[in-house]
Protein backbone atom coordinates (compact mmCIF):
# COMPACT_ATOMS: atom_id res chain seq x y z
CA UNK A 1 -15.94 -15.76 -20.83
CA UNK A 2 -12.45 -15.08 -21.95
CA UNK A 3 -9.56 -13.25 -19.53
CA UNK A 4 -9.95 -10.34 -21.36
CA UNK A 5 -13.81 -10.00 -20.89
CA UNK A 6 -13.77 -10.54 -17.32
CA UNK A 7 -11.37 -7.37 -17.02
CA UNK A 8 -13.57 -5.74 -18.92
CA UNK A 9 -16.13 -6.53 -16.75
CA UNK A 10 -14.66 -5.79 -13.71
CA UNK A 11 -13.59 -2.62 -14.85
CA UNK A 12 -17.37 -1.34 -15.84
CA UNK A 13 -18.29 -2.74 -12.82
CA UNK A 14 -16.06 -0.69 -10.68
CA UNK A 15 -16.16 2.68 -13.02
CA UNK A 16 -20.03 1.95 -12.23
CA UNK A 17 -19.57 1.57 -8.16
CA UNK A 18 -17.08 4.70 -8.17
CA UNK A 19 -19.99 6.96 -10.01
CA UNK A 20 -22.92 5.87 -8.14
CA UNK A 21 -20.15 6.78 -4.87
CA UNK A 22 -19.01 9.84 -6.10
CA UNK A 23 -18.64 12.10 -3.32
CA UNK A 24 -21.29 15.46 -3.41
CA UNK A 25 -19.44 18.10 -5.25
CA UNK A 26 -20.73 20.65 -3.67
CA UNK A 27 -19.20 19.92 -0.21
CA UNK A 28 -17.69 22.61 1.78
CA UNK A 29 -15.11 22.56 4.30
CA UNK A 30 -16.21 25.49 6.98
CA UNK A 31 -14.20 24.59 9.85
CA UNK A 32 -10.92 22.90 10.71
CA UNK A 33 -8.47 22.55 13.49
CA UNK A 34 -6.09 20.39 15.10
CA UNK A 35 -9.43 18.11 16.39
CA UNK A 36 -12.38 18.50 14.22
CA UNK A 37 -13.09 19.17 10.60
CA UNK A 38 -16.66 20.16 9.45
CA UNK A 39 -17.90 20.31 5.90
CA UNK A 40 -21.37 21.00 4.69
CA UNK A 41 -22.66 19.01 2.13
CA UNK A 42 -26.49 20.37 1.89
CA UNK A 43 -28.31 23.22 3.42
CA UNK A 44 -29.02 21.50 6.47
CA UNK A 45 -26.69 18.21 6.49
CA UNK A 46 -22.89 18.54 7.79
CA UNK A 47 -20.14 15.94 8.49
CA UNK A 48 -18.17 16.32 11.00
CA UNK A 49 -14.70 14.52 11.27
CA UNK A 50 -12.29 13.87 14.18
CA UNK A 51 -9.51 11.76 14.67
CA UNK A 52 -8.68 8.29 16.72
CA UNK A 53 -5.48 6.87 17.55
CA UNK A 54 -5.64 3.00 17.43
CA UNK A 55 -2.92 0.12 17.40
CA UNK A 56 -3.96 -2.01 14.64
CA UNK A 57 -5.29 1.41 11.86
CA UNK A 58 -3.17 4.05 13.09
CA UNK A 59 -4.67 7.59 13.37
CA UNK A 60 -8.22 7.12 12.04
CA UNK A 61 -10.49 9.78 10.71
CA UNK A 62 -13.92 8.92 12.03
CA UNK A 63 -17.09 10.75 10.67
CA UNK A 64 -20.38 11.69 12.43
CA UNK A 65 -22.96 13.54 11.11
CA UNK A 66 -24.84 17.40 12.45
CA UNK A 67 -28.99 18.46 10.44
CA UNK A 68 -29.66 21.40 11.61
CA UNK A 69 -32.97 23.32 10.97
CA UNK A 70 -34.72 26.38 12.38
CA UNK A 71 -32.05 26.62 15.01
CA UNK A 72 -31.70 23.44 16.01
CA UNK A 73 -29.45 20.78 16.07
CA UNK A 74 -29.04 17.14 16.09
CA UNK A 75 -25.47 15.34 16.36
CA UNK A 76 -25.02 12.01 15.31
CA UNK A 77 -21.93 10.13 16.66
CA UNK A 78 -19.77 12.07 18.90
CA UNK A 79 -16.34 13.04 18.31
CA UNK A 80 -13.63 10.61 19.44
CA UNK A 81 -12.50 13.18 22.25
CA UNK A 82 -13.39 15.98 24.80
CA UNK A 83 -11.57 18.82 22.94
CA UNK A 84 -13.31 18.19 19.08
CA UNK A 85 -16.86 18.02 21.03
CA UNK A 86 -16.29 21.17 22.94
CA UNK A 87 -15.03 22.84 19.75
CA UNK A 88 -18.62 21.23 17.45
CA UNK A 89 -21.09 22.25 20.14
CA UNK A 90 -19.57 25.76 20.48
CA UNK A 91 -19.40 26.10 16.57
CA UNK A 92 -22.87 25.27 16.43
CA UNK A 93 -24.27 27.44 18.90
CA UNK A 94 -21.65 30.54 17.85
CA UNK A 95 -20.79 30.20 14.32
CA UNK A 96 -24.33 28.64 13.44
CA UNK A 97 -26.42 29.91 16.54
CA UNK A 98 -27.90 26.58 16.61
CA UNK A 99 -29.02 24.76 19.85
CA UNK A 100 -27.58 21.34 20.16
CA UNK A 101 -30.74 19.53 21.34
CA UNK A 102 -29.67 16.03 21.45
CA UNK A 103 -27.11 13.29 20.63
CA UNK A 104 -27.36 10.08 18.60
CA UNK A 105 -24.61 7.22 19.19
CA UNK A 106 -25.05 5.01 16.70
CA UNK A 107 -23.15 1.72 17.97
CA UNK A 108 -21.49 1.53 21.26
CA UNK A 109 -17.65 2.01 20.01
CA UNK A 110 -15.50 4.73 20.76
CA UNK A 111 -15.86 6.53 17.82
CA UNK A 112 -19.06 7.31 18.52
CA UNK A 113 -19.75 7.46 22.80
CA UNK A 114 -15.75 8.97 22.88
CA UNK A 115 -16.94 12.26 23.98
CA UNK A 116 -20.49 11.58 24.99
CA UNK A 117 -19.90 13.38 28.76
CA UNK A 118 -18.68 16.23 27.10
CA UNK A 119 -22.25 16.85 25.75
CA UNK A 120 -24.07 15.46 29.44
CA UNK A 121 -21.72 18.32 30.77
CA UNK A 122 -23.30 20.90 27.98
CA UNK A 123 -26.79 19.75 29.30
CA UNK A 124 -27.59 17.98 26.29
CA UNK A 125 -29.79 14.69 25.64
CA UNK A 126 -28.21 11.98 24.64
CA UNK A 127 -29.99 8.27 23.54
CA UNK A 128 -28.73 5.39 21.71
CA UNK A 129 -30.45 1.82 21.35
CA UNK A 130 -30.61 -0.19 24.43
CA UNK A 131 -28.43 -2.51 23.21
CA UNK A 132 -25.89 -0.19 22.44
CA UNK A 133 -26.12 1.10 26.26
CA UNK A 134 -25.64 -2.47 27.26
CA UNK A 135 -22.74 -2.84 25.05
CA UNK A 136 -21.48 0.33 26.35
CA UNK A 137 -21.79 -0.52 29.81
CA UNK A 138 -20.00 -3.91 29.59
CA UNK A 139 -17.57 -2.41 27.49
CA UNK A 140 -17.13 0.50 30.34
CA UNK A 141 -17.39 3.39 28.65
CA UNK A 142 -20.09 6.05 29.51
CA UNK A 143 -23.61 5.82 28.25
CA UNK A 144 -26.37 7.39 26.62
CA UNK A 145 -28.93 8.59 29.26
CA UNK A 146 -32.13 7.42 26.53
CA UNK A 147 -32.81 4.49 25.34
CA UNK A 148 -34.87 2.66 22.29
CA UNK A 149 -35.80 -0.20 20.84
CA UNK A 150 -35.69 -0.60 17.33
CA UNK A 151 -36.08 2.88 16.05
CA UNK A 152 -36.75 6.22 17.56
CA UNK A 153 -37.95 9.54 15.26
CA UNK A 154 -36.46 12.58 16.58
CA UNK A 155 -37.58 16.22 15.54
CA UNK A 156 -34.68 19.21 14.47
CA UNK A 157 -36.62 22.03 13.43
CA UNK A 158 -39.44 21.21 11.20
CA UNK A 159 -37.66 18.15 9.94
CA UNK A 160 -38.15 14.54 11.26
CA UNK A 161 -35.21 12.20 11.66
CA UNK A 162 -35.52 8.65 11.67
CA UNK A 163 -32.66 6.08 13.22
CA UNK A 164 -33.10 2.54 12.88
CA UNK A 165 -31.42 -0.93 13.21
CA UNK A 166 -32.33 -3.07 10.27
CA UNK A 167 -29.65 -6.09 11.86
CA UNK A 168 -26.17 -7.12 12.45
CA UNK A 169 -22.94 -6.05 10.66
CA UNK A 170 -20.28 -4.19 11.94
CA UNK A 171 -21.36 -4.25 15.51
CA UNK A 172 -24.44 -6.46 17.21
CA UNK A 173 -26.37 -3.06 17.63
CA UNK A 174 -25.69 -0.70 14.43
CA UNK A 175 -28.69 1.54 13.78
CA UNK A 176 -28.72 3.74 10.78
CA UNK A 177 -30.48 7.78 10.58
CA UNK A 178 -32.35 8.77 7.89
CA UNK A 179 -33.54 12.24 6.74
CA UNK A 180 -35.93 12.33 4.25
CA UNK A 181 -36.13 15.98 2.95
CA UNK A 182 -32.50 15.94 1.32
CA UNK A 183 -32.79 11.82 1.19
CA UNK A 184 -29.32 11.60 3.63
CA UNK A 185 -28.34 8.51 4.87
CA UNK A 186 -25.82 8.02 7.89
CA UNK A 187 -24.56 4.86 8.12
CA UNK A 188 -21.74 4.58 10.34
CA UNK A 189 -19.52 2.06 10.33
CA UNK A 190 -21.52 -0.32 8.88
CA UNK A 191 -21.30 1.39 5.61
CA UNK A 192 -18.34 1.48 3.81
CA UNK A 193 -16.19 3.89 1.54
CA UNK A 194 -15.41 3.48 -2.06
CA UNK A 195 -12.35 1.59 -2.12
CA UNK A 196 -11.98 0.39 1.70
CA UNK A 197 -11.48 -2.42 3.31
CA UNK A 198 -12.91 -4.73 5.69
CA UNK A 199 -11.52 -2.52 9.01
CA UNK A 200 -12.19 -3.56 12.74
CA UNK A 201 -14.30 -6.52 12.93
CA UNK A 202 -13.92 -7.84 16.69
CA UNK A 203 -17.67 -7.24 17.12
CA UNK A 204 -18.78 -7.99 13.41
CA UNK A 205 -21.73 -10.25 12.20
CA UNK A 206 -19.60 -10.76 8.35
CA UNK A 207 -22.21 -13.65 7.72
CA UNK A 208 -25.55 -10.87 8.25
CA UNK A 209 -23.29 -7.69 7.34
CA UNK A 210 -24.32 -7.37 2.93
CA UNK A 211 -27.75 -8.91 4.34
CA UNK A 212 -28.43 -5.99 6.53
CA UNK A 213 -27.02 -3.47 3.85
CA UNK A 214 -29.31 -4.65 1.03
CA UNK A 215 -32.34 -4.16 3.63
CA UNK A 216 -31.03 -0.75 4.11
CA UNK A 217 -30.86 -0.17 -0.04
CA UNK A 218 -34.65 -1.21 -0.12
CA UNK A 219 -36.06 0.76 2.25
CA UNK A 220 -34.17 3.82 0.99
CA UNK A 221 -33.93 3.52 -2.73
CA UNK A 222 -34.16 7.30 -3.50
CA UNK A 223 -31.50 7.88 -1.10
CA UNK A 224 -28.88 11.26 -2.52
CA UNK A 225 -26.26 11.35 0.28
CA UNK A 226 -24.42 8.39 2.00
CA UNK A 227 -22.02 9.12 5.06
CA UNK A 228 -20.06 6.13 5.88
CA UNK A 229 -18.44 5.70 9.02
CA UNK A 230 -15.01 6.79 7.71
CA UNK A 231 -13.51 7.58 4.50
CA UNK A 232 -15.42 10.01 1.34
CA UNK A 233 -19.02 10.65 1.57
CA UNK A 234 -21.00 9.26 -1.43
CA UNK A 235 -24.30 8.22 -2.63
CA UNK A 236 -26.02 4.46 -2.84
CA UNK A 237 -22.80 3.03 -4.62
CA UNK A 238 -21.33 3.22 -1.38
CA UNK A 239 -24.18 0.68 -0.42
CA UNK A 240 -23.14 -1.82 -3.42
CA UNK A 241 -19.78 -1.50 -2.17
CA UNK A 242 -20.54 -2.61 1.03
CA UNK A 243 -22.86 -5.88 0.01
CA UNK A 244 -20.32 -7.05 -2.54
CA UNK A 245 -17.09 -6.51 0.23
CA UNK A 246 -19.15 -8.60 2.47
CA UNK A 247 -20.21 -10.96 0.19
CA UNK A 248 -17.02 -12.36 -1.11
């Protein structure tokens, strides 16, 4: 294959990965402040977005993910601090007169326990795995008050949400939520934006990380929404993404 045809390559190849990753288009941004963003992207499915200060990234925008359904409400990954968790939990019970009825960390790093008191203070249930609550504890941050195993189906209204670890990759103990009704992945930081880089890996498995991810593809191949731990939102391009990154 000549030069030429391997740019040409490359460059369908990318075109390909930005369009299966094109962020929804019909995402809204309903709330924003100094702390937390919010945007809907389907009826029921929000990302919410605050902010982390670190040495080696600089001010990092760190995503979780709110379903809500029938007046309830499910947060998955807390925001990084006290003041963007008060302001999410009294959004959702004010603004969208939801009930916060539990909280999902999905690995044991600060972007998602940061604020995970704030929400034991508002009386409401937290759980992770129980390896991220070991991690956690060694780590000494605060903890999730309910552990699981491998995966744990929680109910938000009439809709069932399912979080799962499928293996190593950015952390020992990433788990991953599915909801099947709008086919909405979360994947936290183990799934990557179109376009980013490696980031933090201190507590990375690189050599099981595009494993992990292509496990993740298979079981959810009709997947429409793909929230990454930071960066755009996208759909399962952001999953190619991630295998090839980790690949190389």
């Amino acid at each position: 294959m000549t030069g030429i045809m391997k740019n040409v390559v490359v460059l369908i190849l990318m075109l390909f990965l930005l369009a299966m990753g094109k962020s929804n288009e019909e995402s809204i941004q309903i709330y924003r402040s100094e702390h937390l963003k919010i945007v809907k992207l389907s009826e029921s499915t929000f990302v919410h977005v605050s902010y982390l200060e670190t040495n080696d990234f600089g001010k990092v925008a760190c995503n979780g993910m709110i379903i809500v359904d029938k007046g309830e409400a499910i947060v998955f990954d807390t925001p990084t601090n006290s003041e963007a968790a008060n302001e999410l939990i009294t959004w959702l019970e004010q603004t969208m007169e939801c009930k916060p009825i539990a909280v999902v960390a999905t690995h044991f790093h600060i972007d998602c326990l940061g604020s995970i008191e704030t929400f034991h203070k508002a009386g409401i249930p937290s759980h992770a795995s129980n390896k991220t609550i070991e991690f956690a504890k060694v780590s000494g941050y605060s903890v999730p008050k309910s552990g699981f195993e491998d995966q744990l189906e929680l109910s938000v209204g009439d809709k069932t949400v399912y979080n799962k670890f499928f293996g190593e990759g950015h952390t020992q103990d990433n788990i991953v939520v599915y909801e099947p009704v709008e086919k909405v992945v979360f994947g936290g930081c183990l799934i990557k934006s179109i376009g980013a880089g490696k980031g933090n890996l201190e507590d990375a498995n690189v050599n099981e990380w595009s494993k992990t991810v292509q496990k993740i593809k298979t079981t959810y191949p009709n997947v429409e929404i793909v929230i990454p731990g930071h960066g755009k939102v996208g759909k399962s391009g952001l999953f190619d993404y991630t295998i090839a990154l980790f690949s190389k």
